[in-house]
N, C-alpha and C. Protein backbone atom coordinates (compact mmCIF):
# COMPACT_ATOMS: atom_id res chain seq x y z
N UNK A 1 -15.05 -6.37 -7.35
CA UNK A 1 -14.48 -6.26 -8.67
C UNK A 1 -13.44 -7.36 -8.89
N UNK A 2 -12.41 -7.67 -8.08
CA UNK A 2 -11.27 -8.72 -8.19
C UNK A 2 -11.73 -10.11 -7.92
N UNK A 3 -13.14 -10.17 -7.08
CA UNK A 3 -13.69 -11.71 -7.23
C UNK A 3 -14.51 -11.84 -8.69
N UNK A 4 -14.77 -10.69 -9.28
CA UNK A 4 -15.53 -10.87 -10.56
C UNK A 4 -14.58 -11.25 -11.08
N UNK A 5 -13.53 -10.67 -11.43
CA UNK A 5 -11.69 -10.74 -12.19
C UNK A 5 -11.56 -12.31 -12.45
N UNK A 6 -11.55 -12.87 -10.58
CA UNK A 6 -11.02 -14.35 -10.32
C UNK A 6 -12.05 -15.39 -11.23
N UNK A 7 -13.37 -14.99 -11.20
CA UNK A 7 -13.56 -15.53 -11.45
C UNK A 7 -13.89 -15.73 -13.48
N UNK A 8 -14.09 -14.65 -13.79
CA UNK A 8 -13.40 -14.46 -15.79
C UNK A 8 -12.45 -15.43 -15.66
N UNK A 9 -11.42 -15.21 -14.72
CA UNK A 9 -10.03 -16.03 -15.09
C UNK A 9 -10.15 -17.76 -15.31
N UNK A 10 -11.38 -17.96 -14.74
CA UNK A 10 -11.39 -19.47 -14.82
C UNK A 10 -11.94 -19.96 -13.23
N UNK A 11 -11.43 -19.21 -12.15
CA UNK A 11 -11.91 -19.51 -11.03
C UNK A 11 -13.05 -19.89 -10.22
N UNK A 12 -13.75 -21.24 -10.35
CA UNK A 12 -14.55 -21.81 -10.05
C UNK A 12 -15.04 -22.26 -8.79
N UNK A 13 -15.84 -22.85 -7.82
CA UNK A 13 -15.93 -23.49 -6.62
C UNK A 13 -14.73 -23.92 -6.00
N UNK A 14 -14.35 -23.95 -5.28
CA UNK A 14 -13.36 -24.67 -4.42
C UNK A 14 -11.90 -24.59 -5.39
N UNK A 15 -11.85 -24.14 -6.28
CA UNK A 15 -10.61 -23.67 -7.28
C UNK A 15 -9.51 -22.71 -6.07
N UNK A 16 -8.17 -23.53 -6.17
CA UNK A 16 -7.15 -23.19 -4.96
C UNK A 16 -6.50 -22.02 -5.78
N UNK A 17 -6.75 -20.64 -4.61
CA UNK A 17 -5.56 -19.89 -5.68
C UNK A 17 -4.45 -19.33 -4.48
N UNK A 18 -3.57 -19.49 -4.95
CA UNK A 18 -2.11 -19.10 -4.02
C UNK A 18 -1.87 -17.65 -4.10
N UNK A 19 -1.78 -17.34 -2.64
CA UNK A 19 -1.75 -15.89 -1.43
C UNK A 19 -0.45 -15.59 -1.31
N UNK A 20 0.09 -14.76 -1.52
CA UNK A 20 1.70 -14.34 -0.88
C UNK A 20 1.67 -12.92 -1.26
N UNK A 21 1.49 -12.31 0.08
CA UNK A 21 1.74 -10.89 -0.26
C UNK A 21 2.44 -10.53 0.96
N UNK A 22 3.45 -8.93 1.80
CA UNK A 22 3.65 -8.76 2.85
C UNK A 22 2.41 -8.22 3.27
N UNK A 23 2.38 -8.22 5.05
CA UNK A 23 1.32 -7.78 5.40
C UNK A 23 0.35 -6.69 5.03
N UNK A 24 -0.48 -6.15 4.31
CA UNK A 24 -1.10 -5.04 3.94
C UNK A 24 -2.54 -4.97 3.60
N UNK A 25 -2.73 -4.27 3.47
CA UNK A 25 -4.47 -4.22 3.27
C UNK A 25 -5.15 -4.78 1.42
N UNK A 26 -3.57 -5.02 0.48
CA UNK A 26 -3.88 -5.70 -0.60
C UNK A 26 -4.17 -7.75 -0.39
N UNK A 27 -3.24 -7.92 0.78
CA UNK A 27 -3.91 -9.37 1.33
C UNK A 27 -4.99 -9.30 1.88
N UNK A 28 -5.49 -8.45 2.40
CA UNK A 28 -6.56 -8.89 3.35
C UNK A 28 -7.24 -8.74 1.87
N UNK A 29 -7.72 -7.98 1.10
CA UNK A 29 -8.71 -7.74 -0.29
C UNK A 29 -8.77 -9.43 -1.01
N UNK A 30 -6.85 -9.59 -1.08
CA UNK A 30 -6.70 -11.16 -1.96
C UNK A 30 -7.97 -12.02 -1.59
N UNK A 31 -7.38 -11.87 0.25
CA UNK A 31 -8.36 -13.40 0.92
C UNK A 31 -9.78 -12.95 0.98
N UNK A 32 -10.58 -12.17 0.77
CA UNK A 32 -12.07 -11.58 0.61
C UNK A 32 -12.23 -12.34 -1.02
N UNK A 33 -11.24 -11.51 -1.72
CA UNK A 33 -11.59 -11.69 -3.06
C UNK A 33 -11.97 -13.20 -3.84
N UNK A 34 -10.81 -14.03 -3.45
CA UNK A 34 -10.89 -15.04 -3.30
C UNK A 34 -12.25 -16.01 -2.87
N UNK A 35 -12.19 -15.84 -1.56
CA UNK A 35 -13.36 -16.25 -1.10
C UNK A 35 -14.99 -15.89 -1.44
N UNK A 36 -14.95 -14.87 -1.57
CA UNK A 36 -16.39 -14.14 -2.18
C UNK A 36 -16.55 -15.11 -3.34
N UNK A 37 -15.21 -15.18 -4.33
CA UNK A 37 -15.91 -16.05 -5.79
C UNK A 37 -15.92 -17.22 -5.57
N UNK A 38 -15.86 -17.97 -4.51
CA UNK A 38 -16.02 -19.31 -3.72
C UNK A 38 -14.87 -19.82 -3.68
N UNK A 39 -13.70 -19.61 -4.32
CA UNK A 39 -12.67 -20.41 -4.36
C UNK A 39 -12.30 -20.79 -3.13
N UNK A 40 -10.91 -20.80 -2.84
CA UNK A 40 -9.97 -21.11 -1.58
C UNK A 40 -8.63 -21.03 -1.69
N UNK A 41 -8.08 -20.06 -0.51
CA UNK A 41 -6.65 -19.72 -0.72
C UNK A 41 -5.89 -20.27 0.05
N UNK A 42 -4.66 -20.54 -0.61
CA UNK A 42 -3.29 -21.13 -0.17
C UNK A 42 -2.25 -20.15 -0.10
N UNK A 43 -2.34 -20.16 1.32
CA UNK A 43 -1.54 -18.82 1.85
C UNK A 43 0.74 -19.63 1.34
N UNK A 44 1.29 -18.20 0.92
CA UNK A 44 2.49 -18.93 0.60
C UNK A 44 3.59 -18.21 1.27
N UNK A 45 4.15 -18.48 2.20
CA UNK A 45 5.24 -17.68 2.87
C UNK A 45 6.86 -17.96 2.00
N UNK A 46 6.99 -16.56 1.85
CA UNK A 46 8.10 -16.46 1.02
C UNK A 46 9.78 -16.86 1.65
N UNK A 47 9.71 -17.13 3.35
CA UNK A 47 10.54 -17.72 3.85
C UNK A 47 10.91 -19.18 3.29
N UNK A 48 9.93 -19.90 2.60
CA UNK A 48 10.12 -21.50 2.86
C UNK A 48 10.79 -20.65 1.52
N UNK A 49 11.72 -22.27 1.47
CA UNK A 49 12.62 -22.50 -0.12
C UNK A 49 11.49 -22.46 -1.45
N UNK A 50 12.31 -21.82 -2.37
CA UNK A 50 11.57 -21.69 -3.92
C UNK A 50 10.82 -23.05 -3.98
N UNK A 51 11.97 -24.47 -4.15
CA UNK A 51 11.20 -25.69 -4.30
C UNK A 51 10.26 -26.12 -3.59
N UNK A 52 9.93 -25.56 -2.27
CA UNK A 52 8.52 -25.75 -1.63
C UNK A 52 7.61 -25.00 -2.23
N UNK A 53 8.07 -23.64 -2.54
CA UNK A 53 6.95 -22.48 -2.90
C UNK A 53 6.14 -23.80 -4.19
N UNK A 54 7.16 -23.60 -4.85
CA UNK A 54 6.70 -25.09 -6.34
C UNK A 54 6.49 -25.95 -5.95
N UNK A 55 6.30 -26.83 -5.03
CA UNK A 55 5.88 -27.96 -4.50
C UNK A 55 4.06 -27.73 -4.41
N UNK A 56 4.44 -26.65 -3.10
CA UNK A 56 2.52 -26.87 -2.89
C UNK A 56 1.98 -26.01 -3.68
N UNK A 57 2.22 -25.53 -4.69
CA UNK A 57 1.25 -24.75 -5.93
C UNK A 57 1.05 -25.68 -6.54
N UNK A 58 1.80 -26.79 -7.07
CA UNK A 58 1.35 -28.15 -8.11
C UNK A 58 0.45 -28.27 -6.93
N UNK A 59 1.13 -29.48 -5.96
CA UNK A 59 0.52 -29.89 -5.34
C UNK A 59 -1.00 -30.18 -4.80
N UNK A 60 -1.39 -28.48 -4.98
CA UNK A 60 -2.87 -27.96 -4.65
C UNK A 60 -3.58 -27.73 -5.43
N UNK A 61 -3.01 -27.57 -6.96
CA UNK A 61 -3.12 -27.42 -8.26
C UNK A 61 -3.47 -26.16 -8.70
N UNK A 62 -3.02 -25.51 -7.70
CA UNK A 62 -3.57 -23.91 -8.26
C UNK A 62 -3.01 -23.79 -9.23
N UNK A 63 -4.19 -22.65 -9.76
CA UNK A 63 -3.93 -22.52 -11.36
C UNK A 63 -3.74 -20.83 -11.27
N UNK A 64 -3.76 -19.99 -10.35
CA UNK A 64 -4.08 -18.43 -10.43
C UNK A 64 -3.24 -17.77 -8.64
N UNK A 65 -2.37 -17.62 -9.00
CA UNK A 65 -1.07 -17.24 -7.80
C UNK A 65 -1.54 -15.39 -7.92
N UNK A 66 -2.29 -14.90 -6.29
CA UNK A 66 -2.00 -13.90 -6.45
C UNK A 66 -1.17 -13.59 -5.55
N UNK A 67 -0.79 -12.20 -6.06
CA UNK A 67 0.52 -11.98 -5.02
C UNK A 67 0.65 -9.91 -5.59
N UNK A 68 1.95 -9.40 -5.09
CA UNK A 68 2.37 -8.36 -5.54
C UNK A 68 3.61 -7.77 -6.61
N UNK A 69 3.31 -6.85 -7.71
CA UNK A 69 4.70 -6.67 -8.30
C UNK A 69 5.87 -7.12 -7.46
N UNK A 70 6.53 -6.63 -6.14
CA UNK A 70 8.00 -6.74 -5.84
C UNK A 70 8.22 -8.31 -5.81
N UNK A 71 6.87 -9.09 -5.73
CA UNK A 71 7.14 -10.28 -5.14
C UNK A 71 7.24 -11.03 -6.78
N UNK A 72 7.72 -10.49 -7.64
CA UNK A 72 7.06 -11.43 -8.88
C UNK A 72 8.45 -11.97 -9.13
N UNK A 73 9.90 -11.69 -9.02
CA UNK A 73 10.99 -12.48 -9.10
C UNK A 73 10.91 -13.70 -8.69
N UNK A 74 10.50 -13.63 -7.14
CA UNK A 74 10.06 -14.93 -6.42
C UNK A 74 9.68 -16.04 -7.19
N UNK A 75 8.23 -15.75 -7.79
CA UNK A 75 7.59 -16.59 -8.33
C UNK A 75 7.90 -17.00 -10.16
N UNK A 76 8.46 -16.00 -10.57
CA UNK A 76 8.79 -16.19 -12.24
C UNK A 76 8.84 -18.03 -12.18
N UNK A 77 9.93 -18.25 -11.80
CA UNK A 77 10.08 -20.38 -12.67
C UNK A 77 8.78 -20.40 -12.36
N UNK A 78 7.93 -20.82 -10.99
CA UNK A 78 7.11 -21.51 -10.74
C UNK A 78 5.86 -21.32 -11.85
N UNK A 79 5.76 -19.61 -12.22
CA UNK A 79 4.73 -19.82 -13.11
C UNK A 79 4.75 -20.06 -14.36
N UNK A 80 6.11 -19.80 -15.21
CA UNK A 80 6.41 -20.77 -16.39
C UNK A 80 5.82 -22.29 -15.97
N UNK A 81 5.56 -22.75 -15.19
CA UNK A 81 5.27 -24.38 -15.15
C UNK A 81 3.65 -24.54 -14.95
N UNK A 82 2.94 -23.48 -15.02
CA UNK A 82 1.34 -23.43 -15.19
C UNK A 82 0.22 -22.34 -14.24
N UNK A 83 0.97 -22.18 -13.32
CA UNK A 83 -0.04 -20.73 -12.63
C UNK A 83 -0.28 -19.54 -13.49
N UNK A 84 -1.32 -18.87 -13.33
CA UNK A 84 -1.41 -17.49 -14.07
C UNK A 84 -1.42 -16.69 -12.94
N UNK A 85 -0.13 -15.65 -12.57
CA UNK A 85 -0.07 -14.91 -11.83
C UNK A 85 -0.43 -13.18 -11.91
N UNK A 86 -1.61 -12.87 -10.79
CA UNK A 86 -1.99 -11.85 -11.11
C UNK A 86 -1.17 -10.63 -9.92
N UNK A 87 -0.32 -9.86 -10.36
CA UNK A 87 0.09 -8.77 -9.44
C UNK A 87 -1.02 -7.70 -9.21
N UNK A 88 -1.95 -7.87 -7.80
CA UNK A 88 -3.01 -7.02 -7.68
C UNK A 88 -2.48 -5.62 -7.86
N UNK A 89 -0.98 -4.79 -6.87
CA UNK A 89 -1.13 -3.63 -7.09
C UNK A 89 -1.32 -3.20 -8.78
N UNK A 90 -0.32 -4.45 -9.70
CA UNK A 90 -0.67 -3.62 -11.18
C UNK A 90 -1.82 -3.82 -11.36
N UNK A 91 -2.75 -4.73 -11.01
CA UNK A 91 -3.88 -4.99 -11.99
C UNK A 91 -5.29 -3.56 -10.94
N UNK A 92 -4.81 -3.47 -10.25
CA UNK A 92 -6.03 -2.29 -9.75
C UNK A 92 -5.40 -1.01 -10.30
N UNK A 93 -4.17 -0.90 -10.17
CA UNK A 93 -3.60 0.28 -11.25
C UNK A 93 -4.04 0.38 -13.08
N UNK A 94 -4.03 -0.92 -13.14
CA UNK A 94 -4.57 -0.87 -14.30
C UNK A 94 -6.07 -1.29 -14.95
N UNK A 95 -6.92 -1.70 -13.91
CA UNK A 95 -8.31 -1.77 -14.34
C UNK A 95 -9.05 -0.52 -14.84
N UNK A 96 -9.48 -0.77 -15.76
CA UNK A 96 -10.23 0.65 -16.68
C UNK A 96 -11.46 -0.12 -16.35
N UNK A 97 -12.23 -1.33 -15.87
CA UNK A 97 -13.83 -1.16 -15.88
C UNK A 97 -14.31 -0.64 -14.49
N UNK A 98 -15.35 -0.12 -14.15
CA UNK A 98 -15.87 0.21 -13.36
C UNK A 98 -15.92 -0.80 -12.39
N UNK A 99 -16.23 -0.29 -11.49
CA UNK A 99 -16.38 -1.41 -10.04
C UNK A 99 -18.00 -1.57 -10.47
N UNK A 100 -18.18 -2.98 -10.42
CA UNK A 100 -19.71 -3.88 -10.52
C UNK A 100 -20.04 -4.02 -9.08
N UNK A 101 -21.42 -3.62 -8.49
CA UNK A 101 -22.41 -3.39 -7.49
C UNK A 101 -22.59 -4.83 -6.88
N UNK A 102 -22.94 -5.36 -7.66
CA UNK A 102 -23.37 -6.87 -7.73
C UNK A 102 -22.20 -7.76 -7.11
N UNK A 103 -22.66 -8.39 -5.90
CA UNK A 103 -22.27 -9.67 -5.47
C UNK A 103 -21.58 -10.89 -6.69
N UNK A 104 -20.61 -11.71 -6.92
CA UNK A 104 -20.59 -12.24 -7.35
C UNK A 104 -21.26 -13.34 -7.17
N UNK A 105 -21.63 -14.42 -7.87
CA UNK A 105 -22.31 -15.63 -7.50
C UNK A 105 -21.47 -17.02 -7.53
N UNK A 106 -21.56 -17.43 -6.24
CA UNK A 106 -21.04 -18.34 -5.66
C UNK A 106 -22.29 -19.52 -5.05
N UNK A 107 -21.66 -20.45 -4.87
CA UNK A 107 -22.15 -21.54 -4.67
C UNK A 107 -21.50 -22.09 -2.68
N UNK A 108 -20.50 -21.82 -2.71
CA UNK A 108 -19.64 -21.83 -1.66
C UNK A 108 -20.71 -22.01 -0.56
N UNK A 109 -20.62 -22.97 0.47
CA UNK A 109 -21.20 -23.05 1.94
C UNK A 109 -20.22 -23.35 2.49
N UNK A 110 -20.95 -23.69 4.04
CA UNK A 110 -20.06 -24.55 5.18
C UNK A 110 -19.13 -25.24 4.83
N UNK A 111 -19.48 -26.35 4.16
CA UNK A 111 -18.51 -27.54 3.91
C UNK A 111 -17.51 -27.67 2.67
N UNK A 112 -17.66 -26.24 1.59
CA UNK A 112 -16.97 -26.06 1.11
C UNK A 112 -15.50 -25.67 1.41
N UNK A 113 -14.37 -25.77 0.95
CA UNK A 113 -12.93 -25.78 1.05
C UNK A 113 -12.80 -23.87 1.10
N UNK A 114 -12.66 -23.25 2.62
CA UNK A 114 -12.00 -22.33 2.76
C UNK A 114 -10.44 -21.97 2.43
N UNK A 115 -10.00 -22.84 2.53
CA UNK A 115 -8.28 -22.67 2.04
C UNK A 115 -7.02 -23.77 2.58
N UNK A 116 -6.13 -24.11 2.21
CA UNK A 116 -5.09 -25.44 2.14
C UNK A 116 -3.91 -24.50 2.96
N UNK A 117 -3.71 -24.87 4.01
CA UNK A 117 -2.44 -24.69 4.62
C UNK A 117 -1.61 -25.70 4.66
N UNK A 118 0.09 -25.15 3.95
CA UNK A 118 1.34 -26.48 4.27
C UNK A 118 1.81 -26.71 5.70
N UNK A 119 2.22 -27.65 6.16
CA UNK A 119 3.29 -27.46 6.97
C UNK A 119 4.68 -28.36 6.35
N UNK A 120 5.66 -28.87 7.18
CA UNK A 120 6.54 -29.55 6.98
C UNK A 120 6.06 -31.02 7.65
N UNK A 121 6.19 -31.38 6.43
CA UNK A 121 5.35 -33.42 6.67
C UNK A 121 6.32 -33.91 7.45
N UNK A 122 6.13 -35.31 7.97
CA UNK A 122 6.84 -36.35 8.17
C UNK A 122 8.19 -36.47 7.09
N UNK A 123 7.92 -36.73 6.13
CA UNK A 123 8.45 -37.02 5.08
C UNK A 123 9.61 -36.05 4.65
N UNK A 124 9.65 -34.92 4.91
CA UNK A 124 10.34 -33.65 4.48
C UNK A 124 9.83 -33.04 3.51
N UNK A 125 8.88 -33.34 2.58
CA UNK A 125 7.82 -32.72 2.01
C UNK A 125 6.44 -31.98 2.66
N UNK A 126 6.45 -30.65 1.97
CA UNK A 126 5.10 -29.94 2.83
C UNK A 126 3.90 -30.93 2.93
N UNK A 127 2.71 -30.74 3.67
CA UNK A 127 1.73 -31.34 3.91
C UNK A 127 0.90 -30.82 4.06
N UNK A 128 -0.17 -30.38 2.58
CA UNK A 128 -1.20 -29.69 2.96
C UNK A 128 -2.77 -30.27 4.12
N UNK A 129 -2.76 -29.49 4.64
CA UNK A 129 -4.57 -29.79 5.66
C UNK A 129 -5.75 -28.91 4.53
N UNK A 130 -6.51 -29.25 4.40
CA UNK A 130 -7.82 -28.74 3.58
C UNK A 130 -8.95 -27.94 4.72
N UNK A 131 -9.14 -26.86 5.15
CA UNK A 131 -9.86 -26.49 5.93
C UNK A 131 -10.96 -25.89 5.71
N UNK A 132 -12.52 -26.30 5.70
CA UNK A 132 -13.88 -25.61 5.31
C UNK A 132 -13.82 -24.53 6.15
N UNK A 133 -15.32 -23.93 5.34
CA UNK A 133 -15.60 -22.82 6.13
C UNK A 133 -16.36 -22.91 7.61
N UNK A 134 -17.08 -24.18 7.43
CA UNK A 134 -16.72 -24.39 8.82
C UNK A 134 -16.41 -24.59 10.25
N UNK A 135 -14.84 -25.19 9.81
CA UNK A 135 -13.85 -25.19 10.67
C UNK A 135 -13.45 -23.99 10.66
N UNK A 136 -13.06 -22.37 9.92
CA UNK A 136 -13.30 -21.36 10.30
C UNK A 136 -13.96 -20.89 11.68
N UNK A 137 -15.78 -21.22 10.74
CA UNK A 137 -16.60 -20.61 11.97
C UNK A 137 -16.36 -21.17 13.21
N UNK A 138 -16.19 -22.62 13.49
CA UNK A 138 -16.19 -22.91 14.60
C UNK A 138 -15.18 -22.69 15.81
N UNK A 139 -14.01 -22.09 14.95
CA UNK A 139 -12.56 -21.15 15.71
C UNK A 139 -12.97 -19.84 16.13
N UNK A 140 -13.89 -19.51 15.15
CA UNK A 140 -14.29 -18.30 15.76
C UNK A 140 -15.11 -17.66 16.11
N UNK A 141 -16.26 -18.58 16.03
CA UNK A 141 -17.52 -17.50 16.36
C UNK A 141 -18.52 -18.75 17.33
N UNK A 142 -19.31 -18.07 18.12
CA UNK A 142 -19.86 -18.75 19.50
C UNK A 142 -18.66 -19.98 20.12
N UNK A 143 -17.91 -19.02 20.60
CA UNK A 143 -17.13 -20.01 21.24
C UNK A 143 -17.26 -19.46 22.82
N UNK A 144 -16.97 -20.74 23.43
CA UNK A 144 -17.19 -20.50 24.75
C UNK A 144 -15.73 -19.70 25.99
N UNK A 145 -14.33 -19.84 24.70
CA UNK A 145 -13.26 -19.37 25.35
C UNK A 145 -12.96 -18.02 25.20
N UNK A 146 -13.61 -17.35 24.37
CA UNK A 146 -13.44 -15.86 23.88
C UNK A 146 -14.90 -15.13 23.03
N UNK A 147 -15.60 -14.15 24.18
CA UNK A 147 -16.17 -13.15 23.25
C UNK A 147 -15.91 -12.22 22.53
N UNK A 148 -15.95 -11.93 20.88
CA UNK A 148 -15.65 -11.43 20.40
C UNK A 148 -16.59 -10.15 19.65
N UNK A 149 -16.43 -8.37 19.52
CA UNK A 149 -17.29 -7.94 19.04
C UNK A 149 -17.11 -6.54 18.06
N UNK A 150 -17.50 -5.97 17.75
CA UNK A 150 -17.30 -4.52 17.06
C UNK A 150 -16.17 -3.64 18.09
N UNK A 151 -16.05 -3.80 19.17
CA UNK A 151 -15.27 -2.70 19.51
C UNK A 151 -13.67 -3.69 19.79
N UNK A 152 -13.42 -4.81 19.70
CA UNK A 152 -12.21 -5.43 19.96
C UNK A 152 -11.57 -4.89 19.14
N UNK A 153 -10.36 -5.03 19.55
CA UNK A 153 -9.14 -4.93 18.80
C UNK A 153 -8.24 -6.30 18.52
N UNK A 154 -7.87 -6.77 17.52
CA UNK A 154 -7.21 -8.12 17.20
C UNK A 154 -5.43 -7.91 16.34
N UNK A 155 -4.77 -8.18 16.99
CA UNK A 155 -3.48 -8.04 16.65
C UNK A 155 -3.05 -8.99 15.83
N UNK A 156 -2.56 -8.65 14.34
CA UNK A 156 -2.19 -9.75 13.61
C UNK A 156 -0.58 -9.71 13.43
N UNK A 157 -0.23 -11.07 14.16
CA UNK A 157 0.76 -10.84 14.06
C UNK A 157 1.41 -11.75 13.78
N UNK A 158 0.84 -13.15 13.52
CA UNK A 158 1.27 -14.57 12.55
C UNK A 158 1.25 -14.15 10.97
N UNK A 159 2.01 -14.79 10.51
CA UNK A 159 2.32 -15.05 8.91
C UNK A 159 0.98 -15.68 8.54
N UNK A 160 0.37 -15.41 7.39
CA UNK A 160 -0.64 -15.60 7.41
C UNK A 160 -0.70 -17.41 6.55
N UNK A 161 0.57 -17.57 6.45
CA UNK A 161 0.65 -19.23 6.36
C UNK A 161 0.41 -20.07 7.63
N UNK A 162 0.41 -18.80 8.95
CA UNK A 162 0.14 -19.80 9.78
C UNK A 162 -0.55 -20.11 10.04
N UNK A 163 -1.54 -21.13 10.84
CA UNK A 163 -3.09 -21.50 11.68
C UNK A 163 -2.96 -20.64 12.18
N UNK A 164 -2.33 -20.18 12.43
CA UNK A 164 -2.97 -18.95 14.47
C UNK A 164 -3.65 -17.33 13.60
N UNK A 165 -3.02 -17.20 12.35
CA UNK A 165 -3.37 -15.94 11.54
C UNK A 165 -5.02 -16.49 10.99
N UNK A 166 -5.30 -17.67 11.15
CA UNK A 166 -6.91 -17.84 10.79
C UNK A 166 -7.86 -16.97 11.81
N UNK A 167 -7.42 -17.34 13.18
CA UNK A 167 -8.21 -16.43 14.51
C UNK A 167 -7.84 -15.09 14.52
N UNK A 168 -6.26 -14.52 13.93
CA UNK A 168 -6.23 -13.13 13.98
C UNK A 168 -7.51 -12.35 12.94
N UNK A 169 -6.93 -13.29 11.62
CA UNK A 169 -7.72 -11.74 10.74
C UNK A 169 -9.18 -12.10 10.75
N UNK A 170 -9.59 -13.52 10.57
CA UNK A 170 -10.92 -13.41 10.92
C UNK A 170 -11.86 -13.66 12.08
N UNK A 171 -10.82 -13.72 13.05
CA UNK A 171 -11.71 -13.23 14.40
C UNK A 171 -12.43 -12.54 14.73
N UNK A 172 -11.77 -11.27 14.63
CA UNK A 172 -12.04 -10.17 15.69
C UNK A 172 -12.27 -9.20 14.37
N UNK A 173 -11.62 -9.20 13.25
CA UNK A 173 -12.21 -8.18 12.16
C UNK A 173 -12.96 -8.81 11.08
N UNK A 174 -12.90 -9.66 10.57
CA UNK A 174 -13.54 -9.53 9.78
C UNK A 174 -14.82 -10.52 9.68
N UNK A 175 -15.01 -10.99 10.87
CA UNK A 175 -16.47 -11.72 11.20
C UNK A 175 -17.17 -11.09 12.05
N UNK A 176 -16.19 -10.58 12.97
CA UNK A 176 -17.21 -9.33 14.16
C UNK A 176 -17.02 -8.17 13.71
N UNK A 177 -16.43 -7.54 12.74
CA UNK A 177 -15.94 -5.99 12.66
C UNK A 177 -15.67 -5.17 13.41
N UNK A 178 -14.69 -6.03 14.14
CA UNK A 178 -13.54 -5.60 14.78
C UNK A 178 -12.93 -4.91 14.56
N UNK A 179 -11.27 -4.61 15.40
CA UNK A 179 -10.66 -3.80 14.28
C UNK A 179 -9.42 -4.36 14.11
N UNK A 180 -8.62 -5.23 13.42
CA UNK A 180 -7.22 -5.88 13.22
C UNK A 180 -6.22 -4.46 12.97
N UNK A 181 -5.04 -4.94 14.07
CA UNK A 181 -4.20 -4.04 13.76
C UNK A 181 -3.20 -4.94 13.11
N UNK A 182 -2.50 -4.38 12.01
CA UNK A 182 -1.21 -5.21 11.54
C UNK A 182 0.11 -4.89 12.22
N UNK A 183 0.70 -6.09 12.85
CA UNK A 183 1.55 -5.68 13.60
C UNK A 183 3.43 -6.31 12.20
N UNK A 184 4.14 -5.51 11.75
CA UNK A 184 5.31 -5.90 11.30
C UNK A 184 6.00 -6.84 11.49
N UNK A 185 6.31 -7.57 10.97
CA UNK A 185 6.86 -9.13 11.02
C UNK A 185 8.12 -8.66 12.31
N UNK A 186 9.32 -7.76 11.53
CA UNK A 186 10.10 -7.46 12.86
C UNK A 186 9.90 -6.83 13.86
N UNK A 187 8.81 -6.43 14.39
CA UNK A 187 8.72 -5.60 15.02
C UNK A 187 7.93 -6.70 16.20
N UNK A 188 7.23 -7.22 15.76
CA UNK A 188 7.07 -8.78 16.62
C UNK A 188 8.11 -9.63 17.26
N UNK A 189 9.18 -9.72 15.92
CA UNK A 189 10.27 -10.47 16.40
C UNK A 189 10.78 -9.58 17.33
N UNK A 190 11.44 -8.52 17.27
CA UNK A 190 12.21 -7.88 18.45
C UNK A 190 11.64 -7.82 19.76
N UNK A 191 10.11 -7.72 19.74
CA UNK A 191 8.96 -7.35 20.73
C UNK A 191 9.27 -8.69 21.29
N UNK A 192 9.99 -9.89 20.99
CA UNK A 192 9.72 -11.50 21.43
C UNK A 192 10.69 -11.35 21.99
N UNK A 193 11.98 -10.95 21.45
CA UNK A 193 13.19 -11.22 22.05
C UNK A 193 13.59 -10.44 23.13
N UNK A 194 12.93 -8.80 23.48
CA UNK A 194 12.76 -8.24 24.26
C UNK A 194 12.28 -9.30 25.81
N UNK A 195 11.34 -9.48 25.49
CA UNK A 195 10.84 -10.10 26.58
C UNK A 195 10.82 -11.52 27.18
N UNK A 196 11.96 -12.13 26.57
CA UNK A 196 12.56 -13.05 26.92
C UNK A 196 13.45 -13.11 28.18
């Protein structure tokens, strides 16, 4: 239903739309949703400064920021300047059409653009990498360093701006149907400093 949504909205092939939610089972839907209508998401961690958050949304040119109500202060300037931001919890609270059966239709393969991760450039400006689908598959599936299958368990416990959260969520759940547990941002951190 929300990749049909993305894509009414304008959301086309390889069309970048920006991710920022806390960990929950409404991101994992974003990055399905997303992807199903072929686009590609740009995961946005709400740690970096506002002017980065606005940096790599031009930057990538997304035009469609999803994210959640609490998080919409965050984003207010940036989308006065051209994103259309959709708050999934309101908009599934408020969808009156039925859920559609039907696959959306996509065009999306291999070599299409799975999603733009920043880091911090040389420069002091973020630096997006463009990553297909893939470079996905090839992190995670027939690899010779890790078998992965229906009964694993996969701990997510990177920000999902990071590379290493590409092998958590679609490792072990959602290419093998696995089972990802979400582990709390602090509850990681303390679990680190513990065992130091």
């Amino acid at each position: 239903m929300l990749s049909h949504y993305l894509q009414e909205m304008g959301m086309g092939l390889e069309s970048i739309v920006g991710l920022c939610f806390e960990r929950s089972f409404e991101m994992i839907i974003g990055l399905l949703a997303i992807l199903k209508a072929g686009g590609a998401y740009l995961p946005l961690d709400l740690s970096f400064p506002a002017d980065w958050l606005a940096f790599m949304l031009a930057d990538a040119r997304a035009q469609l920021l999803l994210t959640q109500s609490s998080l919409y202060v965050c984003f207010a300037p940036t989308i006065n300047r051209g994103a259309t931001m959709i708050c999934l919890d309101q908009w599934l609270a408020d969808a009156a059409s039925p859920a559609r059966e039907e696959n959306p239709v996509s065009q999306a393969g291999a070599e299409h653009l799975a999603y733009v991760i920043y880091a911090s450039g040389s420069t002091g400006l973020p630096k997006g990498v463009a990553v297909s689908h893939r470079g996905v598959l090839r992190l995670v599936c027939n690899t010779n360093y890790i078998a992965l299958g229906s009964t694993d368990r996969i701990a997510q416990v990177s920000n999902v701006s990071f590379d290493a959260a590409t092998f958590e969520i679609w490792g072990g759940a959602l290419l093998h149907g696995g089972q990802m547990v979400g582990i709390a941002e602090i509850e990681a951190l303390l679990n680190s400093q513990l065992s130091e």
